[in-house]
PDB file of N, CA and C in Angstrom:
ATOM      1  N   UNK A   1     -16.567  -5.606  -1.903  1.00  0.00           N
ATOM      2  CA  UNK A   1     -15.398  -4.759  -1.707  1.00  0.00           C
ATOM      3  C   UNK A   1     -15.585  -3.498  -2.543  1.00  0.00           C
ATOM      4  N   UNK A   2     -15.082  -2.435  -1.756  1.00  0.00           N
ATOM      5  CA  UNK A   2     -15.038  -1.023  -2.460  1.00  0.00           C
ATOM      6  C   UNK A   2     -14.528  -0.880  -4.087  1.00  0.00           C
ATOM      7  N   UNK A   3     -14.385  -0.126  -4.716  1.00  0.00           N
ATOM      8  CA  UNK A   3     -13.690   0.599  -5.731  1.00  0.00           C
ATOM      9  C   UNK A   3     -12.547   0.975  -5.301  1.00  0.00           C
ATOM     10  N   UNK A   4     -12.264   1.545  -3.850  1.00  0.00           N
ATOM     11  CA  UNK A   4     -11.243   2.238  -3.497  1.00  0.00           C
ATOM     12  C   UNK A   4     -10.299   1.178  -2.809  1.00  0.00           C
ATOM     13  N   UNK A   5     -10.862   0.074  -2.344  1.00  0.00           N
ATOM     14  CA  UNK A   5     -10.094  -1.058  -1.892  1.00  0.00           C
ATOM     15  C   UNK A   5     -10.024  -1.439  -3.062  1.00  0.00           C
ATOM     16  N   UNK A   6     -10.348  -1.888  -3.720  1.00  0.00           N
ATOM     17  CA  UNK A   6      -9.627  -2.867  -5.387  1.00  0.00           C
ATOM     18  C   UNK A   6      -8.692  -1.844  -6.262  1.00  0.00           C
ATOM     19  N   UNK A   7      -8.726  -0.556  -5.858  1.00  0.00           N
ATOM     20  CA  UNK A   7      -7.594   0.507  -6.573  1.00  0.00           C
ATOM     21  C   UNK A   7      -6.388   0.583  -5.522  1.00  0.00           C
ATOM     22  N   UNK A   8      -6.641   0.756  -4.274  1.00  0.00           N
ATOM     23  CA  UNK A   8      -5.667   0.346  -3.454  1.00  0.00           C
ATOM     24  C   UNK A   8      -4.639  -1.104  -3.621  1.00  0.00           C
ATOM     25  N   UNK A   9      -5.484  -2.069  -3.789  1.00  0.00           N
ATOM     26  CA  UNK A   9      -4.893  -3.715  -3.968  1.00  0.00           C
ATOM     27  C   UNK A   9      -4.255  -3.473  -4.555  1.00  0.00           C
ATOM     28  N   UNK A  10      -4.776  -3.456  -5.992  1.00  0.00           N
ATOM     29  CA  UNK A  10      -4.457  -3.842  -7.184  1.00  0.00           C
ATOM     30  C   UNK A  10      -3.008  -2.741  -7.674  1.00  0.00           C
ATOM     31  N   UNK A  11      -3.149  -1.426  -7.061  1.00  0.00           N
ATOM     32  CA  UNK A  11      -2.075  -0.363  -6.829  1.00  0.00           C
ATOM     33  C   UNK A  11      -0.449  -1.198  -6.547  1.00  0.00           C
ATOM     34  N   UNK A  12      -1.167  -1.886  -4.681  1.00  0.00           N
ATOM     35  CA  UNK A  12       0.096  -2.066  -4.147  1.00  0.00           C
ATOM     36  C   UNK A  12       0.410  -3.586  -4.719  1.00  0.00           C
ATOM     37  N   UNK A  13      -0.464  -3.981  -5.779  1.00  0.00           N
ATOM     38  CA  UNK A  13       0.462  -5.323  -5.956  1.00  0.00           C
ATOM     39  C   UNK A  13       1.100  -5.532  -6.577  1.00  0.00           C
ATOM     40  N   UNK A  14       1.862  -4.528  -7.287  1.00  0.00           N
ATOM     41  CA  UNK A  14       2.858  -4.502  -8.069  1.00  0.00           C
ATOM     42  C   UNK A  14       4.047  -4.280  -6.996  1.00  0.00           C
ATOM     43  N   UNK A  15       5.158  -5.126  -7.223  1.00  0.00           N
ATOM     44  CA  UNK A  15       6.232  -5.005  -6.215  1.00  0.00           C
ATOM     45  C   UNK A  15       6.866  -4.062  -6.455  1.00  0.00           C
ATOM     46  N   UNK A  16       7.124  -3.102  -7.539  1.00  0.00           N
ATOM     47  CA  UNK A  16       8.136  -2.730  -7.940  1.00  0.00           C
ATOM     48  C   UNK A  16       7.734  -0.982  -7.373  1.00  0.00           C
ATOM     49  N   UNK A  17       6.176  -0.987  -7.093  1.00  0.00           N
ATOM     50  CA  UNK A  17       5.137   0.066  -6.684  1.00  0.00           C
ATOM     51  C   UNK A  17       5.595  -0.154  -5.272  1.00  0.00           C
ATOM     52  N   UNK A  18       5.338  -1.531  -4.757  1.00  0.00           N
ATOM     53  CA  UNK A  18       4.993  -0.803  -2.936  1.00  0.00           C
ATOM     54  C   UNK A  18       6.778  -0.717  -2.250  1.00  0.00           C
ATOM     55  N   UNK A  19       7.439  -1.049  -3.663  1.00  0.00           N
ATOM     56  CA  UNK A  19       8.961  -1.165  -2.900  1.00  0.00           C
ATOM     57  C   UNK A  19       8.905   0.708  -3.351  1.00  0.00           C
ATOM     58  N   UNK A  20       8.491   1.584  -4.598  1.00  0.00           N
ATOM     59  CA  UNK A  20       8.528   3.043  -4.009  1.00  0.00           C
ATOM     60  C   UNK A  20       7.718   3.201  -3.192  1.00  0.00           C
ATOM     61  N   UNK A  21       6.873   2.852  -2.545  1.00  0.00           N
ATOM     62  CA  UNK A  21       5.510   3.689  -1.835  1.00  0.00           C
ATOM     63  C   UNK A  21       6.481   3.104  -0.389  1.00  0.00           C
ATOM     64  N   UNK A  22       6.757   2.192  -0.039  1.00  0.00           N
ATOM     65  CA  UNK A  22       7.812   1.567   0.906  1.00  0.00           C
ATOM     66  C   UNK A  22       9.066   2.811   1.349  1.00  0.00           C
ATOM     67  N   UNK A  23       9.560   2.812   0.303  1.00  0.00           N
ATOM     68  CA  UNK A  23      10.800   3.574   0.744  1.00  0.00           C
ATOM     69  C   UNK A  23      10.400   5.023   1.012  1.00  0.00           C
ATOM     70  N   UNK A  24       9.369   5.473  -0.088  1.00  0.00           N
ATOM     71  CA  UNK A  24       8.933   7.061   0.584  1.00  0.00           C
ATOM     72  C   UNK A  24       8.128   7.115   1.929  1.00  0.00           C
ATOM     73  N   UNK A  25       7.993   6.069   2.558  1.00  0.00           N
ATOM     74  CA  UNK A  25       7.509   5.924   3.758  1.00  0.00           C
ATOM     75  C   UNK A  25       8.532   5.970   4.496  1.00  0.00           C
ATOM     76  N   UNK A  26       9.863   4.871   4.214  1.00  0.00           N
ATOM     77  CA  UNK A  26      10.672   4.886   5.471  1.00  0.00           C
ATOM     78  C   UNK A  26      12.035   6.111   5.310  1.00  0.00           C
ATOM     79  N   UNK A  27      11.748   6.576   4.014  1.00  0.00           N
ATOM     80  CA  UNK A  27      13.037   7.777   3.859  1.00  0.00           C
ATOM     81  C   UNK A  27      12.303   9.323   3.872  1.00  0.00           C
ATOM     82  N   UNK A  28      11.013   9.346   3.301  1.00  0.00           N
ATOM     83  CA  UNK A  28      10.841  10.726   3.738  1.00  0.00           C
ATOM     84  C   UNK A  28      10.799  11.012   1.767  1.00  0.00           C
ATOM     85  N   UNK A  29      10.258  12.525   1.307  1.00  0.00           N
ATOM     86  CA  UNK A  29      10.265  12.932   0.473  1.00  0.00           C
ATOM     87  C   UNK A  29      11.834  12.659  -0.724  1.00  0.00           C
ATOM     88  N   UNK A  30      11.033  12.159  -2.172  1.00  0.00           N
ATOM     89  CA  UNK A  30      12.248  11.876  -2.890  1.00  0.00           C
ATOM     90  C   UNK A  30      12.209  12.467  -4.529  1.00  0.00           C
ATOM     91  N   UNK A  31      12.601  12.726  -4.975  1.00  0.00           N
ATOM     92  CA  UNK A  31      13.089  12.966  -6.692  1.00  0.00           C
ATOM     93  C   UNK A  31      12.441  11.463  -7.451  1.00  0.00           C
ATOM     94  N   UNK A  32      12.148  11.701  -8.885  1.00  0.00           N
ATOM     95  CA  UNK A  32      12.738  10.632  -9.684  1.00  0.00           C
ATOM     96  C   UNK A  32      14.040  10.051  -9.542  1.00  0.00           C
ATOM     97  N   UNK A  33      14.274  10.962  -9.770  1.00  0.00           N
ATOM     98  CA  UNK A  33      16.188  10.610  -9.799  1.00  0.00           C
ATOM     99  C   UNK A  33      16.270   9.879  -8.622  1.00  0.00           C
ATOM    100  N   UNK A  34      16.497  10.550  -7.231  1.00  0.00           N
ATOM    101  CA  UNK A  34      16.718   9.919  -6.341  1.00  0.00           C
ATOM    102  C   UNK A  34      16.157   8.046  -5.888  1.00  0.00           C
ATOM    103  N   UNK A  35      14.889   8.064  -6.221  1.00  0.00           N
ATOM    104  CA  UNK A  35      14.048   7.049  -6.700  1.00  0.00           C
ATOM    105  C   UNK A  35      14.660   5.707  -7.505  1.00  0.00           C
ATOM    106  N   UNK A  36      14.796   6.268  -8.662  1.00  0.00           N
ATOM    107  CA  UNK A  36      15.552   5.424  -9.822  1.00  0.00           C
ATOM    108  C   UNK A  36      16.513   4.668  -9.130  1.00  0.00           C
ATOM    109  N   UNK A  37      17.468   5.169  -8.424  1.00  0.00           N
ATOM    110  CA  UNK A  37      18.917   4.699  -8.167  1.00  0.00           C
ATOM    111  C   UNK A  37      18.713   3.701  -7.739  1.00  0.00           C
ATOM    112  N   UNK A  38      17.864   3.006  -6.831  1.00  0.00           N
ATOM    113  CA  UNK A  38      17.654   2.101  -6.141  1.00  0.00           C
ATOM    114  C   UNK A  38      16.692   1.302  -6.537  1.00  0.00           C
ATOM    115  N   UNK A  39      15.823   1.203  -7.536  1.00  0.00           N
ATOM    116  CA  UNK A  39      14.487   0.845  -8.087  1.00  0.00           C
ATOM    117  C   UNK A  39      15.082  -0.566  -8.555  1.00  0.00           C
ATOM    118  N   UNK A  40      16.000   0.036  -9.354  1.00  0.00           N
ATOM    119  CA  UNK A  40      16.250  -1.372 -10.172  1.00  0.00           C
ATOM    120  C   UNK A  40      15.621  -1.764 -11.183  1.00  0.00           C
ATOM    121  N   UNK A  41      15.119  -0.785 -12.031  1.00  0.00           N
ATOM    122  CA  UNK A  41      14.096  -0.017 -13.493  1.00  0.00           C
ATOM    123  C   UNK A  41      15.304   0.914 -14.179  1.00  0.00           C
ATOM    124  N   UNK A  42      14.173   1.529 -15.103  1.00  0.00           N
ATOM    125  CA  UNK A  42      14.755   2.663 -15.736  1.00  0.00           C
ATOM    126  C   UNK A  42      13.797   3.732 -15.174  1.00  0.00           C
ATOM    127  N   UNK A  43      14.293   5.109 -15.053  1.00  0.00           N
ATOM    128  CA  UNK A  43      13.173   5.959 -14.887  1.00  0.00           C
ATOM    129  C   UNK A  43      12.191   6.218 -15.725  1.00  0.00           C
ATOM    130  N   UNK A  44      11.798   6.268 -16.765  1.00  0.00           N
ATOM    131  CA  UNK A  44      10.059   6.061 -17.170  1.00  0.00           C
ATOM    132  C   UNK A  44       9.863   4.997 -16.506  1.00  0.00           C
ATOM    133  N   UNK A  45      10.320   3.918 -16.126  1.00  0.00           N
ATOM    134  CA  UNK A  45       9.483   2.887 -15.602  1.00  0.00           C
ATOM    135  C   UNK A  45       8.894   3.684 -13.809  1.00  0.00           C
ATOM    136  N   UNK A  46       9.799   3.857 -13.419  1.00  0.00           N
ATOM    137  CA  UNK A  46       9.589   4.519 -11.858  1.00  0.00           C
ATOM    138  C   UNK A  46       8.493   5.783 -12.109  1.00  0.00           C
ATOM    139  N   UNK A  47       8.543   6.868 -13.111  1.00  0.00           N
ATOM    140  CA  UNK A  47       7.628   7.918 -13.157  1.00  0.00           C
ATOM    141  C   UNK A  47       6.119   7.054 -13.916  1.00  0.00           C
ATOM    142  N   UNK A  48       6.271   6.141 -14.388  1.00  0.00           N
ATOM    143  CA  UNK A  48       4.777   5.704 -14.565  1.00  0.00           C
ATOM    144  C   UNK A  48       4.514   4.908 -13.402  1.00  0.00           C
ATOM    145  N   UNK A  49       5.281   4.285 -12.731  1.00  0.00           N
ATOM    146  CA  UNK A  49       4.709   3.657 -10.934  1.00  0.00           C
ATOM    147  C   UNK A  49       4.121   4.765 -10.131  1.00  0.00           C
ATOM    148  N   UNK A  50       5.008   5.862 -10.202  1.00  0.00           N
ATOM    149  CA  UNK A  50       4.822   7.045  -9.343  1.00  0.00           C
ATOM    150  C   UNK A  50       3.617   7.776  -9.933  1.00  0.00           C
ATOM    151  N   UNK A  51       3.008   8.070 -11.502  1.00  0.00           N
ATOM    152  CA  UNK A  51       1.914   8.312 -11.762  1.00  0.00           C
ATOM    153  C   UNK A  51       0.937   7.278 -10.826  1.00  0.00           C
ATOM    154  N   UNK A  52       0.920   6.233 -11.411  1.00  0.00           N
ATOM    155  CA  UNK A  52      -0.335   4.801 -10.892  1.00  0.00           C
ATOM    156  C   UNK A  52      -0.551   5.826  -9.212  1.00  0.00           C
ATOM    157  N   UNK A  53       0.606   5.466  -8.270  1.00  0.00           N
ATOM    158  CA  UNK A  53       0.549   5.610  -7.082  1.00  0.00           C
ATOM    159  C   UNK A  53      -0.551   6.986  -6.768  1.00  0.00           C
ATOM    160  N   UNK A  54       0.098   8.091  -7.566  1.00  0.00           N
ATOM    161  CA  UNK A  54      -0.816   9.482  -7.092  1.00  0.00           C
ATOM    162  C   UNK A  54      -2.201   9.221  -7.454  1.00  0.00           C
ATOM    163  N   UNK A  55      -2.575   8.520  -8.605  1.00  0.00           N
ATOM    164  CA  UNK A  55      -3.719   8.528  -8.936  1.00  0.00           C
ATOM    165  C   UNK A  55      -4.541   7.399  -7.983  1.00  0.00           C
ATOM    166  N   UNK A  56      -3.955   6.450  -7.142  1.00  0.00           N
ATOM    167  CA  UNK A  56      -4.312   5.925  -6.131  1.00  0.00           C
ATOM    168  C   UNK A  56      -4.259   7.068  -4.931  1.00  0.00           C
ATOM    169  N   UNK A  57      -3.795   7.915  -4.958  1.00  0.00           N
ATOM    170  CA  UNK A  57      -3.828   8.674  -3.840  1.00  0.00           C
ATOM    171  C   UNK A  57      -2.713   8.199  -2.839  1.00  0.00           C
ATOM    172  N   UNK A  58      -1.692   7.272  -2.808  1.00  0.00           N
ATOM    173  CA  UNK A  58      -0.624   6.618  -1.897  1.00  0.00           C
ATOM    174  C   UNK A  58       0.407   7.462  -2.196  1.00  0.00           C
ATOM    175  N   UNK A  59       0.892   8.436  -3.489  1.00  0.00           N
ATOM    176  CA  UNK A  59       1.650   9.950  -3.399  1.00  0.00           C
ATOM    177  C   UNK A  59       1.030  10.568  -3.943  1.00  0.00           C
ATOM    178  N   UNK A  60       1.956  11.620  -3.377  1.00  0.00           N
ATOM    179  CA  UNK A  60       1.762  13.620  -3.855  1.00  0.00           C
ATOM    180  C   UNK A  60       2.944  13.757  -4.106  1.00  0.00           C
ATOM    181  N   UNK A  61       2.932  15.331  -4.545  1.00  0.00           N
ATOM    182  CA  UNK A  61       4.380  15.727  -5.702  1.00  0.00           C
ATOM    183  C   UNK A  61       3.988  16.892  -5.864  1.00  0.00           C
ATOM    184  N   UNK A  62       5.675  17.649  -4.999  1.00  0.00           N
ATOM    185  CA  UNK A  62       5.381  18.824  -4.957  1.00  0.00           C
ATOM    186  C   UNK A  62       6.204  19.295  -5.856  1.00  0.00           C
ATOM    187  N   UNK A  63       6.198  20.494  -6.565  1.00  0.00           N
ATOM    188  CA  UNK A  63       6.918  20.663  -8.338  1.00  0.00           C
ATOM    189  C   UNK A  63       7.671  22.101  -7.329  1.00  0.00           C
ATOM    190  N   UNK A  64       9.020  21.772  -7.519  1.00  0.00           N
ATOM    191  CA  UNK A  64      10.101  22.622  -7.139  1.00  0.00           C
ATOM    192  C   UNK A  64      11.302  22.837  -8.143  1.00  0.00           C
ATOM    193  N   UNK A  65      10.991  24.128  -9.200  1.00  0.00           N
ATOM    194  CA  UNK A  65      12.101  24.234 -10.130  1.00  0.00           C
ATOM    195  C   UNK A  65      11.282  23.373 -11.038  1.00  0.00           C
ATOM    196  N   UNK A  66      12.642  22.836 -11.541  1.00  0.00           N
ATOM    197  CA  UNK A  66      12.832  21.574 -13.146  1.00  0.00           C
ATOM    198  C   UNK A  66      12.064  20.194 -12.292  1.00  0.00           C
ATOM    199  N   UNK A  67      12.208  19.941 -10.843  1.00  0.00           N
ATOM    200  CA  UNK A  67      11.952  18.769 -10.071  1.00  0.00           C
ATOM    201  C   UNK A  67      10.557  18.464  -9.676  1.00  0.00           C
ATOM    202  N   UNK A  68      10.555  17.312  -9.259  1.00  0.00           N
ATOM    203  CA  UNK A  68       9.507  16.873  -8.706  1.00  0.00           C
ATOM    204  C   UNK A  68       9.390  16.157  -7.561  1.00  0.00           C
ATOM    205  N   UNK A  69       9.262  16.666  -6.070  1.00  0.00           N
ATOM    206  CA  UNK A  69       9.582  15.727  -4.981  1.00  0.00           C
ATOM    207  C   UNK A  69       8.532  15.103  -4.298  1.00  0.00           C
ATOM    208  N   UNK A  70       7.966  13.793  -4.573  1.00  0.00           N
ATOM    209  CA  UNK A  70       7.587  13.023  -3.966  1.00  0.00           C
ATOM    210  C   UNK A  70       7.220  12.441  -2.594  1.00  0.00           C
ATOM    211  N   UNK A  71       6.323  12.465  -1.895  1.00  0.00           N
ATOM    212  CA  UNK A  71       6.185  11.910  -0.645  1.00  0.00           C
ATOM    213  C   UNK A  71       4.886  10.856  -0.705  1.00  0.00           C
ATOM    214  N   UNK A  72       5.212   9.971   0.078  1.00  0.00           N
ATOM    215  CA  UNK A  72       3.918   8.923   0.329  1.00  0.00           C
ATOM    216  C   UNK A  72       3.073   9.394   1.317  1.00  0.00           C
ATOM    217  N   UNK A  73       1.666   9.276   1.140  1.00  0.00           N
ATOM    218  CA  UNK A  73       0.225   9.601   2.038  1.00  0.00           C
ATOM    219  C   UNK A  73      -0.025   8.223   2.789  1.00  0.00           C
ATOM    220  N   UNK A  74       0.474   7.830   3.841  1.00  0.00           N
ATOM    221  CA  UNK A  74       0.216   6.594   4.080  1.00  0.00           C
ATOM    222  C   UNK A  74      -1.274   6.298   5.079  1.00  0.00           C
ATOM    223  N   UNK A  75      -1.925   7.835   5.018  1.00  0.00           N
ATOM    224  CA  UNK A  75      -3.508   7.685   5.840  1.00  0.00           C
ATOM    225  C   UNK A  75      -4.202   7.315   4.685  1.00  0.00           C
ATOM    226  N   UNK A  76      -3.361   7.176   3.318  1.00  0.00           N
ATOM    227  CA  UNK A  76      -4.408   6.601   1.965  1.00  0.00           C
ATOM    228  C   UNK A  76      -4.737   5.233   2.432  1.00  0.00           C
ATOM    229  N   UNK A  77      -4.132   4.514   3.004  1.00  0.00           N
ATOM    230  CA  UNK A  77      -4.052   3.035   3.175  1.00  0.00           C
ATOM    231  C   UNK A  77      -5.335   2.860   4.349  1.00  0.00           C
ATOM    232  N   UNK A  78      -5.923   3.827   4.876  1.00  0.00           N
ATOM    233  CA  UNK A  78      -6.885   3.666   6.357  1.00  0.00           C
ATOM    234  C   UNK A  78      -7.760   2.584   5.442  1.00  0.00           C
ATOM    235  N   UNK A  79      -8.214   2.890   4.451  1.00  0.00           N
ATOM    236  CA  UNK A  79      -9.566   2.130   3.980  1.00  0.00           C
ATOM    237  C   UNK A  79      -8.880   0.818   4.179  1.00  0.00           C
ATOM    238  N   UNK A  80      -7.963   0.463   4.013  1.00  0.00           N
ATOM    239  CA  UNK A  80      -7.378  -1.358   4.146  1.00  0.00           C
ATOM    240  C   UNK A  80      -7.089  -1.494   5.310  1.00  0.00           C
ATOM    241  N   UNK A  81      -6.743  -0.831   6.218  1.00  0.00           N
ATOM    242  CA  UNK A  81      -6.721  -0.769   7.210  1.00  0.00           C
ATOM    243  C   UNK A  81      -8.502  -1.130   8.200  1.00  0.00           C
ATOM    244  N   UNK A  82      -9.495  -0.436   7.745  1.00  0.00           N
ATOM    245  CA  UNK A  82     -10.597  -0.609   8.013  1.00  0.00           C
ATOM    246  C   UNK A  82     -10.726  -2.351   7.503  1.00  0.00           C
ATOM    247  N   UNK A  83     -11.007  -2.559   6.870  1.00  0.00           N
ATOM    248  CA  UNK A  83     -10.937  -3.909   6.223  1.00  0.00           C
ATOM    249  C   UNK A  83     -10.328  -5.190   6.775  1.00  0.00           C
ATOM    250  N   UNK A  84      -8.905  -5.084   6.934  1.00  0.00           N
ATOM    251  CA  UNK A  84      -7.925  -5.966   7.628  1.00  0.00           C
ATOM    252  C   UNK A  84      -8.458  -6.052   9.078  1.00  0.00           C
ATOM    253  N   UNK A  85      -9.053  -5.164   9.958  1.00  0.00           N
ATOM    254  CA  UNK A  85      -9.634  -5.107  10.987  1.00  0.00           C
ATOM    255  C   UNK A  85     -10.271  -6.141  11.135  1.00  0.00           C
ATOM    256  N   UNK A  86     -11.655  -5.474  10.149  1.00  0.00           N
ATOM    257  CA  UNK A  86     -12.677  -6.185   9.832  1.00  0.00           C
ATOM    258  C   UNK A  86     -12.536  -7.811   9.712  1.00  0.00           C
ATOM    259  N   UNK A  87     -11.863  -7.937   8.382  1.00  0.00           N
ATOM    260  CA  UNK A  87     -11.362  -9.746   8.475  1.00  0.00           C
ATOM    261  C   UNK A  87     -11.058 -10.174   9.346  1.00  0.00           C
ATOM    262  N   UNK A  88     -10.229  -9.419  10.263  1.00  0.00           N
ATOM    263  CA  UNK A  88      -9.168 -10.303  11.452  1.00  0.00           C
ATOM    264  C   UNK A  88     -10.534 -10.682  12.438  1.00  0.00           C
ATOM    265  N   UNK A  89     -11.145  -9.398  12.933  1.00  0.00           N
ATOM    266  CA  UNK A  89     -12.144  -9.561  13.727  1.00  0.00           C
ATOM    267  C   UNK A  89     -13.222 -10.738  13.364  1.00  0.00           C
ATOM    268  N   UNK A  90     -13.436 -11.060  12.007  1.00  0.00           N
ATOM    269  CA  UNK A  90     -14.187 -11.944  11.454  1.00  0.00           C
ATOM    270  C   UNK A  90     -13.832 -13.775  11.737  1.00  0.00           C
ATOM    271  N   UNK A  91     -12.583 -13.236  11.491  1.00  0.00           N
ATOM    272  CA  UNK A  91     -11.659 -14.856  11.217  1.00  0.00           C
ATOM    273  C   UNK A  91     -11.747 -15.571  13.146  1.00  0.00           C
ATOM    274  N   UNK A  92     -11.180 -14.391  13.790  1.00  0.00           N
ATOM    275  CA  UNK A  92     -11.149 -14.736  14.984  1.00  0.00           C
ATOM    276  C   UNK A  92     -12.275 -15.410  15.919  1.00  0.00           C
ATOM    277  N   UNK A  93     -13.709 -14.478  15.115  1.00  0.00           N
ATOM    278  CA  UNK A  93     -15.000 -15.168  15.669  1.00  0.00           C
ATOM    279  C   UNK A  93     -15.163 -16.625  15.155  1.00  0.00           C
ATOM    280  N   UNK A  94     -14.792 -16.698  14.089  1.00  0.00           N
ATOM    281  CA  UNK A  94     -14.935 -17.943  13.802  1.00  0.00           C
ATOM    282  C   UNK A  94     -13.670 -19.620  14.039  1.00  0.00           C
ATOM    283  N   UNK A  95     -12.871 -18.488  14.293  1.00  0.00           N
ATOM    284  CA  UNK A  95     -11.432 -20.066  15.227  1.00  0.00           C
ATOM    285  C   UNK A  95     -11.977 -19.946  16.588  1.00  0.00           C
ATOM    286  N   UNK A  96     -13.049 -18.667  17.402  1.00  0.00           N
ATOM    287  CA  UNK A  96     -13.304 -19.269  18.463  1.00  0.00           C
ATOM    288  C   UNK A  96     -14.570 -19.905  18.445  1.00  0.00           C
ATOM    289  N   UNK A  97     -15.169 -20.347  17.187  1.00  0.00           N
ATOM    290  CA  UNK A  97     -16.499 -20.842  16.901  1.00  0.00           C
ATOM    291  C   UNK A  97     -15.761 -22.170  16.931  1.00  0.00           C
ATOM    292  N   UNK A  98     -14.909 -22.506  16.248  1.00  0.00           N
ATOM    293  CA  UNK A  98     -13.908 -23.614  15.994  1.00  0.00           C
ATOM    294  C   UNK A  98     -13.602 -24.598  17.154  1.00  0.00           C
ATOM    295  N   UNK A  99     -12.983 -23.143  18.000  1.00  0.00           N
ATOM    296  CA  UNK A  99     -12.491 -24.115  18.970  1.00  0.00           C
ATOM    297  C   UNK A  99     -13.202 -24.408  20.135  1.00  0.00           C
ATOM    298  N   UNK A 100     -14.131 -24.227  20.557  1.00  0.00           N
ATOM    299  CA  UNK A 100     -15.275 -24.168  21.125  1.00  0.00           C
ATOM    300  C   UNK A 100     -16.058 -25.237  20.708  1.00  0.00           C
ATOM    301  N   UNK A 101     -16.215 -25.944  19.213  1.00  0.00           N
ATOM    302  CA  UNK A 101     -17.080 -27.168  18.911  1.00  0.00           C
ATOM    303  C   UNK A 101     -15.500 -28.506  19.060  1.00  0.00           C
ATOM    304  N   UNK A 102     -14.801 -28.163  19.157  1.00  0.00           N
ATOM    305  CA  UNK A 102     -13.719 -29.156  19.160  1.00  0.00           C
ATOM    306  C   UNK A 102     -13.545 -29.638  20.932  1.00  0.00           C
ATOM    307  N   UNK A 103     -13.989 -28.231  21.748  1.00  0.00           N
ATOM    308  CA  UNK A 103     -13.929 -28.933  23.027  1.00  0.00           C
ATOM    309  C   UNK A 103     -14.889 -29.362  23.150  1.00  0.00           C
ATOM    310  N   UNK A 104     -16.092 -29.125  22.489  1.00  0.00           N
ATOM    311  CA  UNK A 104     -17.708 -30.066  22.841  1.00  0.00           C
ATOM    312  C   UNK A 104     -17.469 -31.567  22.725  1.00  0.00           C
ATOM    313  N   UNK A 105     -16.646 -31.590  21.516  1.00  0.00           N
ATOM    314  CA  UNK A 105     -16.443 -33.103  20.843  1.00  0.00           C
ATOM    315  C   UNK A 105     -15.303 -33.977  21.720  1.00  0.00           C
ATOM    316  N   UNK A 106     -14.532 -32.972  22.491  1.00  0.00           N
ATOM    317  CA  UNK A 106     -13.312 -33.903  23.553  1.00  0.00           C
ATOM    318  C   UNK A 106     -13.757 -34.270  24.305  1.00  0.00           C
ATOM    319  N   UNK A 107     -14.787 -33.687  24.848  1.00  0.00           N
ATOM    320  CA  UNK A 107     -16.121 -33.997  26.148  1.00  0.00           C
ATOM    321  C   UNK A 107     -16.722 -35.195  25.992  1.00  0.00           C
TER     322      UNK A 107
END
């Protein structure tokens, strides 16, 4: 496995990470502030998730004024995406390797 897949993983396996990288996906660009309210943290806790995340490349942050607005890159995720493919395509050759010696044996 990559570097960039084990920084990806290891990124989104913090819940408290893919529940922001989650919501800036399904709401669109956000604040700390805005962020916080719903986190269920304190904000340093949310602006060091939101550091981790950029440095994974899963946000950007565009500096407007005193603010900082947030959006998720969710074409960061292609490399797991490549991968999950990969496995599925893998797993599948092998349940029809599976099931294929199970009808030899009903025979």
């Amino acid at each position: 496995m990559s570097d960039t897949h084990t920084i990806l993983f290891k990124t989104l396996s913090d819940p408290t990470r893919r529940a922001i990288f989650e919501r800036l996906c399904r709401e669109g660009d956000k604040t700390v502030g805005a962020l916080t309210e719903h986190a269920g943290v304190s904000q340093p806790v949310v602006s060091k998730h939101l550091r981790i995340l950029k440095q994974a490349g899963l946000v950007s942050g565009l500096h407007e004024g005193r603010q900082t607005h947030y959006s998720a890159q969710p074409d960061a995720l292609s490399p797991l995406r490549d991968w999950t493919a990969q496995m599925a395509e893998f797993w599948e050759g092998r349940f029809d390797a599976l099931e294929n010696l199970l009808k030899r044996i009903d025979q």
